[in-house]
N, C-alpha and C. Protein backbone atom coordinates (compact mmCIF):
# COMPACT_ATOMS: atom_id res chain seq x y z
N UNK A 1 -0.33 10.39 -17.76
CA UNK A 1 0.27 9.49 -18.74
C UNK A 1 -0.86 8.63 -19.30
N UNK A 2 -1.10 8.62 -20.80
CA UNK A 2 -1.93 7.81 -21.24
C UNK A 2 -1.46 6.58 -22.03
N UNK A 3 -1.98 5.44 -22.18
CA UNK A 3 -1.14 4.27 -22.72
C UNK A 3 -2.11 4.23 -23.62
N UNK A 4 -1.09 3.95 -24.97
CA UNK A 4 -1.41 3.22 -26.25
C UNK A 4 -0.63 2.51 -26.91
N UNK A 5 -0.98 1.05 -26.54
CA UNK A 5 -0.65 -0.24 -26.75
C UNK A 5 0.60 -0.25 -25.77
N UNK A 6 1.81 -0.56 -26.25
CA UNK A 6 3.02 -0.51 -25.11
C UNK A 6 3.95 1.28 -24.99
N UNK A 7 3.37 2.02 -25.58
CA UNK A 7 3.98 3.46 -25.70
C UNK A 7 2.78 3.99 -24.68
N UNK A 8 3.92 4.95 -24.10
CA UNK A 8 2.85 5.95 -23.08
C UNK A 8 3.02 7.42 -23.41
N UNK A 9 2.11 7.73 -23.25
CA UNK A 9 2.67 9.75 -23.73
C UNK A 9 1.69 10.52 -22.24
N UNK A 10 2.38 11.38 -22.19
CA UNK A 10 2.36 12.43 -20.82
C UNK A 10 1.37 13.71 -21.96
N UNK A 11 0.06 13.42 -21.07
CA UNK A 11 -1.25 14.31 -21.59
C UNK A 11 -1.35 15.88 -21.04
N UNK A 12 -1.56 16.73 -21.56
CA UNK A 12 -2.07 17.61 -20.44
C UNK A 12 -3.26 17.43 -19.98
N UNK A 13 -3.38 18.04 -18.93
CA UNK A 13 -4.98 17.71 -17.83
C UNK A 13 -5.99 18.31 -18.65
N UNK A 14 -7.06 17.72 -18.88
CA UNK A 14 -8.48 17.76 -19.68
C UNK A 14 -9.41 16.99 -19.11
N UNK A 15 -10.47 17.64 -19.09
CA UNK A 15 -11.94 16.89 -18.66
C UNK A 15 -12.09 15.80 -19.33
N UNK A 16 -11.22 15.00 -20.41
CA UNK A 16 -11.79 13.72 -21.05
C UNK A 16 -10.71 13.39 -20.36
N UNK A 17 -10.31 12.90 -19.44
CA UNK A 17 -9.61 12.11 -18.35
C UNK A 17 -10.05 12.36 -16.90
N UNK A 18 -10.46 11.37 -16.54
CA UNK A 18 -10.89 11.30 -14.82
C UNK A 18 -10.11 10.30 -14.06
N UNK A 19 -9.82 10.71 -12.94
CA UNK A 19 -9.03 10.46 -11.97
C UNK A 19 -9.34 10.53 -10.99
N UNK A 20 -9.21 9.22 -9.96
CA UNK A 20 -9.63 9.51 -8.50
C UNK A 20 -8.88 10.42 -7.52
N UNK A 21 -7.64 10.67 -8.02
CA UNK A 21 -6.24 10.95 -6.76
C UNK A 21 -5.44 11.57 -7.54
N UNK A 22 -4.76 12.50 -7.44
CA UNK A 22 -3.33 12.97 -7.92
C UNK A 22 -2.25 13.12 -6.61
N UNK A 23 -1.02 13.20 -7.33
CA UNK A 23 0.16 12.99 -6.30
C UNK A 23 0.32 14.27 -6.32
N UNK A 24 0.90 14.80 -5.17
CA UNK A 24 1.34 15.86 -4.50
C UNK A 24 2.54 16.95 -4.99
N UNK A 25 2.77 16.03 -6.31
CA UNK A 25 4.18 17.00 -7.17
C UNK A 25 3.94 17.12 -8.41
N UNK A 26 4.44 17.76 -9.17
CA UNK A 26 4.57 17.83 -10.58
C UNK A 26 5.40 16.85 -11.48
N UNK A 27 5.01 15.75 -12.22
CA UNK A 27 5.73 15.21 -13.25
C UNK A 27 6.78 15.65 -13.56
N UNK A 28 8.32 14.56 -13.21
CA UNK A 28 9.58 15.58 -14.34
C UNK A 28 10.04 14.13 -14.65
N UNK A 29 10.62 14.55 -15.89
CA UNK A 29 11.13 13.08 -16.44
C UNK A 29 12.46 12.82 -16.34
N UNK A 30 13.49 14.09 -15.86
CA UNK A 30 14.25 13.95 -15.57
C UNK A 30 14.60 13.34 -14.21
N UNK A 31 13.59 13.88 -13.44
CA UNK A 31 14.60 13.50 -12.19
C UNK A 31 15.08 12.54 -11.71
N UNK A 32 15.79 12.50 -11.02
CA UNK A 32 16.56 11.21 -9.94
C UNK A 32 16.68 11.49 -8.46
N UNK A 33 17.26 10.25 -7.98
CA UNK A 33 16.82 10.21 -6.56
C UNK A 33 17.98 9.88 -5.82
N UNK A 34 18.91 10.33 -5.80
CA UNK A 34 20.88 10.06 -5.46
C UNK A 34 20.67 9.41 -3.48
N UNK A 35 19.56 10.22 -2.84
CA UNK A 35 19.52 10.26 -1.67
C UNK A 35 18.87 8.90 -1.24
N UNK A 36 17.97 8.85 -2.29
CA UNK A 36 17.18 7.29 -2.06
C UNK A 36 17.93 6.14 -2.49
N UNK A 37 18.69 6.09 -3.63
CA UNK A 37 19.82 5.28 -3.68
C UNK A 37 20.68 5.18 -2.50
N UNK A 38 21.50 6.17 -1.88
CA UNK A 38 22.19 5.68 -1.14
C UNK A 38 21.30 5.47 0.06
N UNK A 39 19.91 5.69 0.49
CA UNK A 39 19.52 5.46 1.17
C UNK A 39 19.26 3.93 1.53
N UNK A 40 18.29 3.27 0.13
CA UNK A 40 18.87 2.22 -0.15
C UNK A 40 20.40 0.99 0.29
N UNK A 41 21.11 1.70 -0.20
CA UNK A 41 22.49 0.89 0.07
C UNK A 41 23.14 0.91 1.29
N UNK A 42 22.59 1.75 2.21
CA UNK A 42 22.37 1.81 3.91
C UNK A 42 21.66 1.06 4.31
N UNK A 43 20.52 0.64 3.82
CA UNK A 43 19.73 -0.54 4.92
C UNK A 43 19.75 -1.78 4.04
N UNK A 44 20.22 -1.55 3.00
CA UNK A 44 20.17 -3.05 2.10
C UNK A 44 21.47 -3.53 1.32
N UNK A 45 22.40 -2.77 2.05
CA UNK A 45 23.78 -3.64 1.21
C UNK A 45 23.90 -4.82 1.07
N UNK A 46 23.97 -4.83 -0.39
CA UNK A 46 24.79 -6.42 -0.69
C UNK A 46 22.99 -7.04 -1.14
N UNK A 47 22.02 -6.21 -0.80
CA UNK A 47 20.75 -7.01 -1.36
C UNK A 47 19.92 -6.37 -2.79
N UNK A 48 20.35 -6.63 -3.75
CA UNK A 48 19.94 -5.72 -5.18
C UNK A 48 18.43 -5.81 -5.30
N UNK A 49 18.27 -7.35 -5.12
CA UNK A 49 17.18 -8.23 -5.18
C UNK A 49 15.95 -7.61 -4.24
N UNK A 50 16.44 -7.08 -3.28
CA UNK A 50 15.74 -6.11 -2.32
C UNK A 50 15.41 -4.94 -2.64
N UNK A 51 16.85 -4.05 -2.98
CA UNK A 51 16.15 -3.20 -3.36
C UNK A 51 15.44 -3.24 -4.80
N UNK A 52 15.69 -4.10 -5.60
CA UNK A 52 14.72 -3.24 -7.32
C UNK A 52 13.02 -4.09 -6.16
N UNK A 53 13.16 -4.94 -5.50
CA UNK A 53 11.67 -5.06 -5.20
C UNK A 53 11.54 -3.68 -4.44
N UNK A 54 11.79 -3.02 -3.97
CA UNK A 54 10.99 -1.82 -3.41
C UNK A 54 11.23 -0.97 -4.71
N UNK A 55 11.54 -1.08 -5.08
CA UNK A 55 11.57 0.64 -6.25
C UNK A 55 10.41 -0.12 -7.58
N UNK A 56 10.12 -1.53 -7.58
CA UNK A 56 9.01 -1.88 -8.31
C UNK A 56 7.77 -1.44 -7.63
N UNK A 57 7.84 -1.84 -5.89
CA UNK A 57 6.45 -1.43 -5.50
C UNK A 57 6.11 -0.12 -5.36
N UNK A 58 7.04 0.59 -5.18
CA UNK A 58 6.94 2.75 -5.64
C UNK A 58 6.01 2.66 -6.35
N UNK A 59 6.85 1.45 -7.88
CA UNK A 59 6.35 2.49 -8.80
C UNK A 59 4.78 1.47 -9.20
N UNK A 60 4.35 0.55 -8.45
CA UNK A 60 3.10 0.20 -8.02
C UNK A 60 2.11 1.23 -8.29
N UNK A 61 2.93 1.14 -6.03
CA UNK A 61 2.12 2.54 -5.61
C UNK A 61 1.59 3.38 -6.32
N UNK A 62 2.43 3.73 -7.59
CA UNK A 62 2.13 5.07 -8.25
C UNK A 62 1.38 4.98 -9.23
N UNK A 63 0.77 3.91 -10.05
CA UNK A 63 0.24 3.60 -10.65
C UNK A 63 -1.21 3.64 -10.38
N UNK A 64 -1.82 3.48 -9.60
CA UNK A 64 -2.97 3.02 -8.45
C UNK A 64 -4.03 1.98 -8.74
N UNK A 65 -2.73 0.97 -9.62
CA UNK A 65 -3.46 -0.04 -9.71
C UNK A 65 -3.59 -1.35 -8.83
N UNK A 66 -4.48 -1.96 -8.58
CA UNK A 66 -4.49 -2.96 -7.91
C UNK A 66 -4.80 -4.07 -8.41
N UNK A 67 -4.66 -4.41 -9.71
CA UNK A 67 -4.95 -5.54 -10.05
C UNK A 67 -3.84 -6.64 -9.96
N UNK A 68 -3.00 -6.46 -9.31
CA UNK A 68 -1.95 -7.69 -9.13
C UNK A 68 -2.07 -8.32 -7.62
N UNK A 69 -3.05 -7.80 -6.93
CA UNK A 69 -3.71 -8.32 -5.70
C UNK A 69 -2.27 -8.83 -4.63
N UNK A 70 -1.23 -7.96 -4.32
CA UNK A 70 -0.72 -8.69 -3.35
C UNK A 70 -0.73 -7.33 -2.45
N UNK A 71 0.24 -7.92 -1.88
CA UNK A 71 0.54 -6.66 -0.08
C UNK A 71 1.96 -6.77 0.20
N UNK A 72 2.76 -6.77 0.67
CA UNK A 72 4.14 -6.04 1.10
C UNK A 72 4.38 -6.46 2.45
N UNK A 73 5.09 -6.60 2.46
CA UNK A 73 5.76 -6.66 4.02
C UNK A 73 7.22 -6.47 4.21
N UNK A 74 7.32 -5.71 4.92
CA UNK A 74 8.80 -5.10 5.03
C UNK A 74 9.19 -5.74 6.37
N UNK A 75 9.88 -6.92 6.45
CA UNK A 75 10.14 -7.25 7.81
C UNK A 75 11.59 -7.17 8.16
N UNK A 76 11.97 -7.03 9.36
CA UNK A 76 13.57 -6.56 9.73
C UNK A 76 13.64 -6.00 11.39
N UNK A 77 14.83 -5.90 11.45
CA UNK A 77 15.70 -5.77 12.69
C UNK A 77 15.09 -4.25 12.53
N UNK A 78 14.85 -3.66 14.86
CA UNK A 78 14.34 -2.53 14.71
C UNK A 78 15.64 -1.64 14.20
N UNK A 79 15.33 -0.27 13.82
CA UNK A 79 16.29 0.86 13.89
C UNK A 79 16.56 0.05 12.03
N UNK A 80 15.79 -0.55 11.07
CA UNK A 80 16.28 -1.08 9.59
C UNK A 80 16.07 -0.19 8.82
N UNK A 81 15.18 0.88 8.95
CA UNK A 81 14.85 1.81 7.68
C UNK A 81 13.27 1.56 7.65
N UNK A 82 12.27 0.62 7.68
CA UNK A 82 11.49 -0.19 7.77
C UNK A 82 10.11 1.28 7.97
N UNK A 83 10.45 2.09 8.91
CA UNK A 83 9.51 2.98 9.49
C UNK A 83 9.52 4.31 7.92
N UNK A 84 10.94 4.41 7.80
CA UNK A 84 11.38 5.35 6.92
C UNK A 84 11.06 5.12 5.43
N UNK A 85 10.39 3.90 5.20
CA UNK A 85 10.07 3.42 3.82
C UNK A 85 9.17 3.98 3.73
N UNK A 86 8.21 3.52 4.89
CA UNK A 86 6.49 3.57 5.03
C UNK A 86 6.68 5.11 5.08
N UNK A 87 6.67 6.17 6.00
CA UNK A 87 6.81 7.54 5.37
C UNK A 87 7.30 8.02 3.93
N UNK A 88 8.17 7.42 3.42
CA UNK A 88 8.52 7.72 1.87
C UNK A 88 7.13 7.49 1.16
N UNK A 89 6.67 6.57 1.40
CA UNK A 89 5.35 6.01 0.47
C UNK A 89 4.34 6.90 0.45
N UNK A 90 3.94 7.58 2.17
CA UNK A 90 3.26 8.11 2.72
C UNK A 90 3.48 9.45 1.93
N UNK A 91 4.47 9.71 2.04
CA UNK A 91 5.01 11.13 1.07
C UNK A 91 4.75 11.44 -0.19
N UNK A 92 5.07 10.37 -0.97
CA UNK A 92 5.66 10.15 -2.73
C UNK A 92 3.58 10.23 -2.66
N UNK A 93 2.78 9.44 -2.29
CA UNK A 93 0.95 9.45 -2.41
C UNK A 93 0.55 10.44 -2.01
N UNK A 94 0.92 11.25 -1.13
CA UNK A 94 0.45 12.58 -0.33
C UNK A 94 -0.70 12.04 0.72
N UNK A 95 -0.71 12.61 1.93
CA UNK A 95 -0.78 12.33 3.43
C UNK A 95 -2.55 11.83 3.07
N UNK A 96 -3.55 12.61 2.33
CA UNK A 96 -4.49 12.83 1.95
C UNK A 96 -5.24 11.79 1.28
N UNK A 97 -3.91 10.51 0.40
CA UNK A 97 -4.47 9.48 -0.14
C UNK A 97 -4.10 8.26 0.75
N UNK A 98 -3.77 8.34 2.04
CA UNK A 98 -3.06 7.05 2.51
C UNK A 98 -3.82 7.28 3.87
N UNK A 99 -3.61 6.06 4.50
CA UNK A 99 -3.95 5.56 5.89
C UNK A 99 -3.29 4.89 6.57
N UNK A 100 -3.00 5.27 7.75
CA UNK A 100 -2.18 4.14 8.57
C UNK A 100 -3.24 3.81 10.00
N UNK A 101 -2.84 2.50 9.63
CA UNK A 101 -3.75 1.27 11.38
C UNK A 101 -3.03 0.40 11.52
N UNK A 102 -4.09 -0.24 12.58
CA UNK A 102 -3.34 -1.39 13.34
C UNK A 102 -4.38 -2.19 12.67
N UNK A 103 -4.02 -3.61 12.68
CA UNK A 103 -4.76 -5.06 12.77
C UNK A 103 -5.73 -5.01 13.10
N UNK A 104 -5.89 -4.72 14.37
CA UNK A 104 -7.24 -4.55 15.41
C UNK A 104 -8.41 -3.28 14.70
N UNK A 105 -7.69 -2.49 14.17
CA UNK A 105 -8.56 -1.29 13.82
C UNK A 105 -9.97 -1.88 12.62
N UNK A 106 -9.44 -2.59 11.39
CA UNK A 106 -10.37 -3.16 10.45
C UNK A 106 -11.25 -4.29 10.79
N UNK A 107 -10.88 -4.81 11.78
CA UNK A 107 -12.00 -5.34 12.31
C UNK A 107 -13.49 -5.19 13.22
N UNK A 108 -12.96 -3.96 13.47
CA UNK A 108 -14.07 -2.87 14.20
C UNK A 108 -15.28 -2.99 13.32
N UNK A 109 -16.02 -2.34 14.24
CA UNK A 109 -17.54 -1.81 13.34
C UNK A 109 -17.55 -0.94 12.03
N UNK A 110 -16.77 0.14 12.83
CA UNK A 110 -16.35 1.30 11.41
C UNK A 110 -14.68 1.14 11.32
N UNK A 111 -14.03 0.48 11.50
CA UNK A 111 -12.50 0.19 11.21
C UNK A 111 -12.21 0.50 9.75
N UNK A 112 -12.48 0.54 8.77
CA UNK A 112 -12.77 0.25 7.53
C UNK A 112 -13.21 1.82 6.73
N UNK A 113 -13.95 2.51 7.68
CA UNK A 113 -14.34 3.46 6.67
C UNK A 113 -13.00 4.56 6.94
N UNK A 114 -12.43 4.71 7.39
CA UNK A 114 -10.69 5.76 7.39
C UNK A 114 -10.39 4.94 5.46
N UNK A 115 -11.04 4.12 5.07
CA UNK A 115 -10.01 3.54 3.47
C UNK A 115 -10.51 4.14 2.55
N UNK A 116 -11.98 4.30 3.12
CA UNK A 116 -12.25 4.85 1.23
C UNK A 116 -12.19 6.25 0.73
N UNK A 117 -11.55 5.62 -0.41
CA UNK A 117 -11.12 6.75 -1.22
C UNK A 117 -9.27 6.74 -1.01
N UNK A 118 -8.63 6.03 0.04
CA UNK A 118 -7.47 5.98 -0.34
C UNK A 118 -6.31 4.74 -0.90
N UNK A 119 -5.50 5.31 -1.75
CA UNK A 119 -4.48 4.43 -2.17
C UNK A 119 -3.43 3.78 -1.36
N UNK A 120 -3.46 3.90 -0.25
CA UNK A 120 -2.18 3.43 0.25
C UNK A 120 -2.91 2.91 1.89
N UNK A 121 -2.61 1.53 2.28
CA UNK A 121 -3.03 1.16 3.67
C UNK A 121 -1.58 0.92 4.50
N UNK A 122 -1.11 1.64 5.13
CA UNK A 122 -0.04 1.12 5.81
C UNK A 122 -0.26 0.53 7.49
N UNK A 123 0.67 -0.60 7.97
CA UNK A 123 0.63 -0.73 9.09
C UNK A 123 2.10 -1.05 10.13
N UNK A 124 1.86 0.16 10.70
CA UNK A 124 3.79 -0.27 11.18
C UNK A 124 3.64 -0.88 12.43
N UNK A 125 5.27 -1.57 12.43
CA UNK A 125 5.54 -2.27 13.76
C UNK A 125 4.39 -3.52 14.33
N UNK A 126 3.89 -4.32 13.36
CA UNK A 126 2.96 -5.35 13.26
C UNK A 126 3.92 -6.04 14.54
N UNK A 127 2.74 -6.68 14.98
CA UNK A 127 2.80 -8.28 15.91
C UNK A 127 1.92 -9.24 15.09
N UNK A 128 2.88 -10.26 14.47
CA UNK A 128 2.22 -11.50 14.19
C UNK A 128 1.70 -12.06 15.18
N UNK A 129 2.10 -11.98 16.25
CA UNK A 129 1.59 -13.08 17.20
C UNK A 129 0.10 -12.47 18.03
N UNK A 130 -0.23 -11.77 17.61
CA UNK A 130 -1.52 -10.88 18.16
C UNK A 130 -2.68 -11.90 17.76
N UNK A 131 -3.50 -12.12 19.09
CA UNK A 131 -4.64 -12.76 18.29
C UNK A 131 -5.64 -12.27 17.57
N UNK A 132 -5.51 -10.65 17.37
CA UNK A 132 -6.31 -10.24 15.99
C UNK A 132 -5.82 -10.39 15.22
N UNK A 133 -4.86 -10.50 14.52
CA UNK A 133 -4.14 -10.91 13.36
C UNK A 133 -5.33 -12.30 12.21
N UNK A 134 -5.69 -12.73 13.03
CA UNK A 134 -6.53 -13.90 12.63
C UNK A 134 -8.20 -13.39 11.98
N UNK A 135 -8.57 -12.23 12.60
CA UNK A 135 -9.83 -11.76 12.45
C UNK A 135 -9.55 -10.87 11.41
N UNK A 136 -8.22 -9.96 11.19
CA UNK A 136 -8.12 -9.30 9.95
C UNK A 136 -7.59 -9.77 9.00
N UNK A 137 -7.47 -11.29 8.98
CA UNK A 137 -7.23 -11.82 7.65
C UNK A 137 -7.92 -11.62 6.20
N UNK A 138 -9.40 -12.16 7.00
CA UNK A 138 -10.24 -12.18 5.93
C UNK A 138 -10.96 -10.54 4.83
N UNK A 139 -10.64 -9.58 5.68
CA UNK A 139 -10.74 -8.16 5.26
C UNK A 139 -9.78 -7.80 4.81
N UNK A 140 -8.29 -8.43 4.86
CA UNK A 140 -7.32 -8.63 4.10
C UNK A 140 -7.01 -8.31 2.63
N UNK A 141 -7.90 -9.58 2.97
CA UNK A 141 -7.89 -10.63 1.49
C UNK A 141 -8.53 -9.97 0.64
N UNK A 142 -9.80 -9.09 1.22
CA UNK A 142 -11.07 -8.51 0.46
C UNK A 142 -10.75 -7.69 0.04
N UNK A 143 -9.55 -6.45 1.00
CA UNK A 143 -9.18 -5.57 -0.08
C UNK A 143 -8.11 -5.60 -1.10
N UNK A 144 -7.30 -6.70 -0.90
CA UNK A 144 -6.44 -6.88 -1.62
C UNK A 144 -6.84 -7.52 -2.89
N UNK A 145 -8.17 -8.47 -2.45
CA UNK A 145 -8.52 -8.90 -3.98
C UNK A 145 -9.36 -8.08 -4.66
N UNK A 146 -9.68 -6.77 -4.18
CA UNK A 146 -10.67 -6.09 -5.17
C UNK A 146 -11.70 -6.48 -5.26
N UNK A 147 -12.40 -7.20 -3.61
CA UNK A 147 -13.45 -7.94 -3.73
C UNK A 147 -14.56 -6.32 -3.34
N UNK A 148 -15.79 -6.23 -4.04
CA UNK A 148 -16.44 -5.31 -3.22
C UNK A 148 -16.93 -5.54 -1.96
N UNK A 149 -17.02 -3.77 -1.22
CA UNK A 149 -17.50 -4.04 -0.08
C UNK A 149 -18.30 -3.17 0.56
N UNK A 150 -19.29 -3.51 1.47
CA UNK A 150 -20.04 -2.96 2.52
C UNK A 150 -19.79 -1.97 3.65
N UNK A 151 -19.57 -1.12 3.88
CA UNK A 151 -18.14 -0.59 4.94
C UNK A 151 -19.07 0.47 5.71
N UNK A 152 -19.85 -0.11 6.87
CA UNK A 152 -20.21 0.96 7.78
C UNK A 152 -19.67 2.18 8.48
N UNK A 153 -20.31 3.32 7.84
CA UNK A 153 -19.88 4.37 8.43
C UNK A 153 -20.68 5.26 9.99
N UNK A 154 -19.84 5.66 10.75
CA UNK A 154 -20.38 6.41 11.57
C UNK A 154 -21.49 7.67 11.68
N UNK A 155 -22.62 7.70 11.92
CA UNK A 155 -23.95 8.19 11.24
C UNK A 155 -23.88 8.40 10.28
N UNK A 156 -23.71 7.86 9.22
CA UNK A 156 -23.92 8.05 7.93
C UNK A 156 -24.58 6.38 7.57
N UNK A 157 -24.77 6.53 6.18
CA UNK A 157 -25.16 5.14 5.40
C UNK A 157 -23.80 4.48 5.14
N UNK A 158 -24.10 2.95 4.72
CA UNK A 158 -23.38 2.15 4.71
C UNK A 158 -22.74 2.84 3.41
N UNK A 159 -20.99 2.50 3.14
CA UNK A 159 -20.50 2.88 1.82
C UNK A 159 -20.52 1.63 1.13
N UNK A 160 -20.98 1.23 -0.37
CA UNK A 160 -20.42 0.25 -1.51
C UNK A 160 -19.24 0.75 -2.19
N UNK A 161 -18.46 -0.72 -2.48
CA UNK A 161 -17.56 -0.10 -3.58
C UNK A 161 -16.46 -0.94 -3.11
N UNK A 162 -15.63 -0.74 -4.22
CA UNK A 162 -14.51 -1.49 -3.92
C UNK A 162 -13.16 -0.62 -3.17
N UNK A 163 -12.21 -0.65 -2.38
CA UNK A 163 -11.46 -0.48 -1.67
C UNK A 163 -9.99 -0.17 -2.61
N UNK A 164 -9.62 1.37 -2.86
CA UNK A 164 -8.25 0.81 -4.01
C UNK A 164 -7.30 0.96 -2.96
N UNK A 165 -6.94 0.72 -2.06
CA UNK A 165 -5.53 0.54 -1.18
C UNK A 165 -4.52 -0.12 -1.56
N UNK A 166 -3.65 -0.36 -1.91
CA UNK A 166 -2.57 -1.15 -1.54
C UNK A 166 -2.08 -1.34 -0.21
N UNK A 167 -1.91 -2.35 0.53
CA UNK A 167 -1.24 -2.56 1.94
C UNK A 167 -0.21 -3.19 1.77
N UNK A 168 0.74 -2.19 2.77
CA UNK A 168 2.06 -2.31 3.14
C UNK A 168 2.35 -2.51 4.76
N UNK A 169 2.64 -3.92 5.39
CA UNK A 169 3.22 -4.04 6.64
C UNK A 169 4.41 -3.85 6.89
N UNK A 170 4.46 -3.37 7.79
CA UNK A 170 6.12 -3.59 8.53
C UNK A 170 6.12 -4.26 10.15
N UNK A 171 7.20 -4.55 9.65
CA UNK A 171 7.80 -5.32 11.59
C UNK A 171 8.72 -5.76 11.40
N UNK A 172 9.22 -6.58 12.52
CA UNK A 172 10.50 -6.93 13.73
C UNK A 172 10.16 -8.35 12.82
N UNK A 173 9.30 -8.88 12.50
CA UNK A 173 9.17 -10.34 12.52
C UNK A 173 8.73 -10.78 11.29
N UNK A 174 8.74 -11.84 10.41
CA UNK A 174 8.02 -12.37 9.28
C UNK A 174 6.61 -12.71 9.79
N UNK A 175 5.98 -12.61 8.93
CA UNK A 175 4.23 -13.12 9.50
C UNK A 175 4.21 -14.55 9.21
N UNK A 176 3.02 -14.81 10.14
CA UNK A 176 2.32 -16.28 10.40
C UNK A 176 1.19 -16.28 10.18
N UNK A 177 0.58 -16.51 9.35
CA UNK A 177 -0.93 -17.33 9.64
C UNK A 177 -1.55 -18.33 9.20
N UNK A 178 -2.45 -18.53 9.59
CA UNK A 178 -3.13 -19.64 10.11
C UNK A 178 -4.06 -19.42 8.93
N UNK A 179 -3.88 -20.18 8.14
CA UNK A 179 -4.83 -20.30 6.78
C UNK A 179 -4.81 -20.93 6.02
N UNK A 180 -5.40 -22.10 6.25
CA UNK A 180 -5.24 -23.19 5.48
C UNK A 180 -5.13 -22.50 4.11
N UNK A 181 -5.86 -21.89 3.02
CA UNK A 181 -5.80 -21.97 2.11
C UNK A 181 -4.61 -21.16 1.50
N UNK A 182 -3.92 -20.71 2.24
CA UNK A 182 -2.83 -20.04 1.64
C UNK A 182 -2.87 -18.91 0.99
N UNK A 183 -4.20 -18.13 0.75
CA UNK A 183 -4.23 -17.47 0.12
C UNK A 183 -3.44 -16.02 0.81
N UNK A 184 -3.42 -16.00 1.85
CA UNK A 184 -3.11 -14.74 2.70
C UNK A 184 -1.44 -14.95 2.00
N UNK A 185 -0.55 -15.96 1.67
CA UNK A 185 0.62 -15.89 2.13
C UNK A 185 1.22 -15.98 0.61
N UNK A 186 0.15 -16.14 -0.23
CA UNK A 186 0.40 -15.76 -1.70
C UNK A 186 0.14 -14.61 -2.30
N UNK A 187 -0.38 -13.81 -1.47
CA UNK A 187 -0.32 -12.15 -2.31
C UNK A 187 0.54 -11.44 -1.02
């Protein structure tokens, strides 16, 4: 899809378009999604407001843009759907552009290099109350703001570049942290 001005038109594939990633299906403009709707109205009755926010961040996801710098969190009661989102996402990007870790993992030495090159960071079944939670703030923030980065790899050279992930948490619990500046709790 190429945009000019507020109209978009659906291109065929040509070498004067480059792309980091393609999705795993073929474009249809028809289709619909009857199963994801009612899937939807199974873990979110009575919340509209809930669901159009997940069917905005899909269509995020699908975009692979990151310039609106926030992150997601899907928090809820176990057995909510919560696990079943994060595989949808995992699906709709294809297995190839996404990553899933823990907290603890990006703070490592090489924690960091499993990202590049993909669109999608997921992390299920979070503990806020973990005291790494505090140390992966700030790598957080970095990829969410599109800050560049340094990202040691395992015998190899260091990678530059910026990080296009989007991150999506899930858990049992709303998050906490400890940041004065707020910035973690505004994207």
């Amino acid at each position: 899809v190429r945009r000019k001005g507020k109209e978009r038109n659906l291109v065929p594939h040509s070498p004067d378009v480059f792309n980091l990633s393609s999705l795993p299906f073929a474009y249809d403009a028809a289709a619909t999604a009857p199963l994801w709707g009612k899937f939807l109205d199974e873990v979110l009755p009575n919340a509209p407001m809930d669901q159009a926010f997940l069917q905005e961040w899909f269509g995020y996801l699908l975009t692979g843009r990151t310039n609106i710098h926030k992150m997601a969190v899907l928090a809820g009661e176990s057995r909510s759907g919560k696990g079943t989102i994060l595989r949808i996402m995992r699906a709709l990007l294809g297995e190839e552009n996404t990553a899933a870790g823990r907290l603890d993992d990006i703070v490592e030495q090489f924690g960091m290099e499993p990202l590049i090159g993909k669109t999608l960071l997921t992390f299920g079944d979070v503990r806020w109350n973990n005291s790494n939670v505090q140390g992966a703030i700030q790598r957080l923030l970095e990829i969410s703001g599109e800050d560049a980065q340094t990202v040691p790899r395992k015998g190899k050279t260091a990678w530059h570049g910026t990080l296009g992930a989007r991150i999506v948490f899930a858990g049992n619990d709303v998050p906490r942290f400890n940041d004065p500046s707020h910035a973690m709790a505004n994207r």
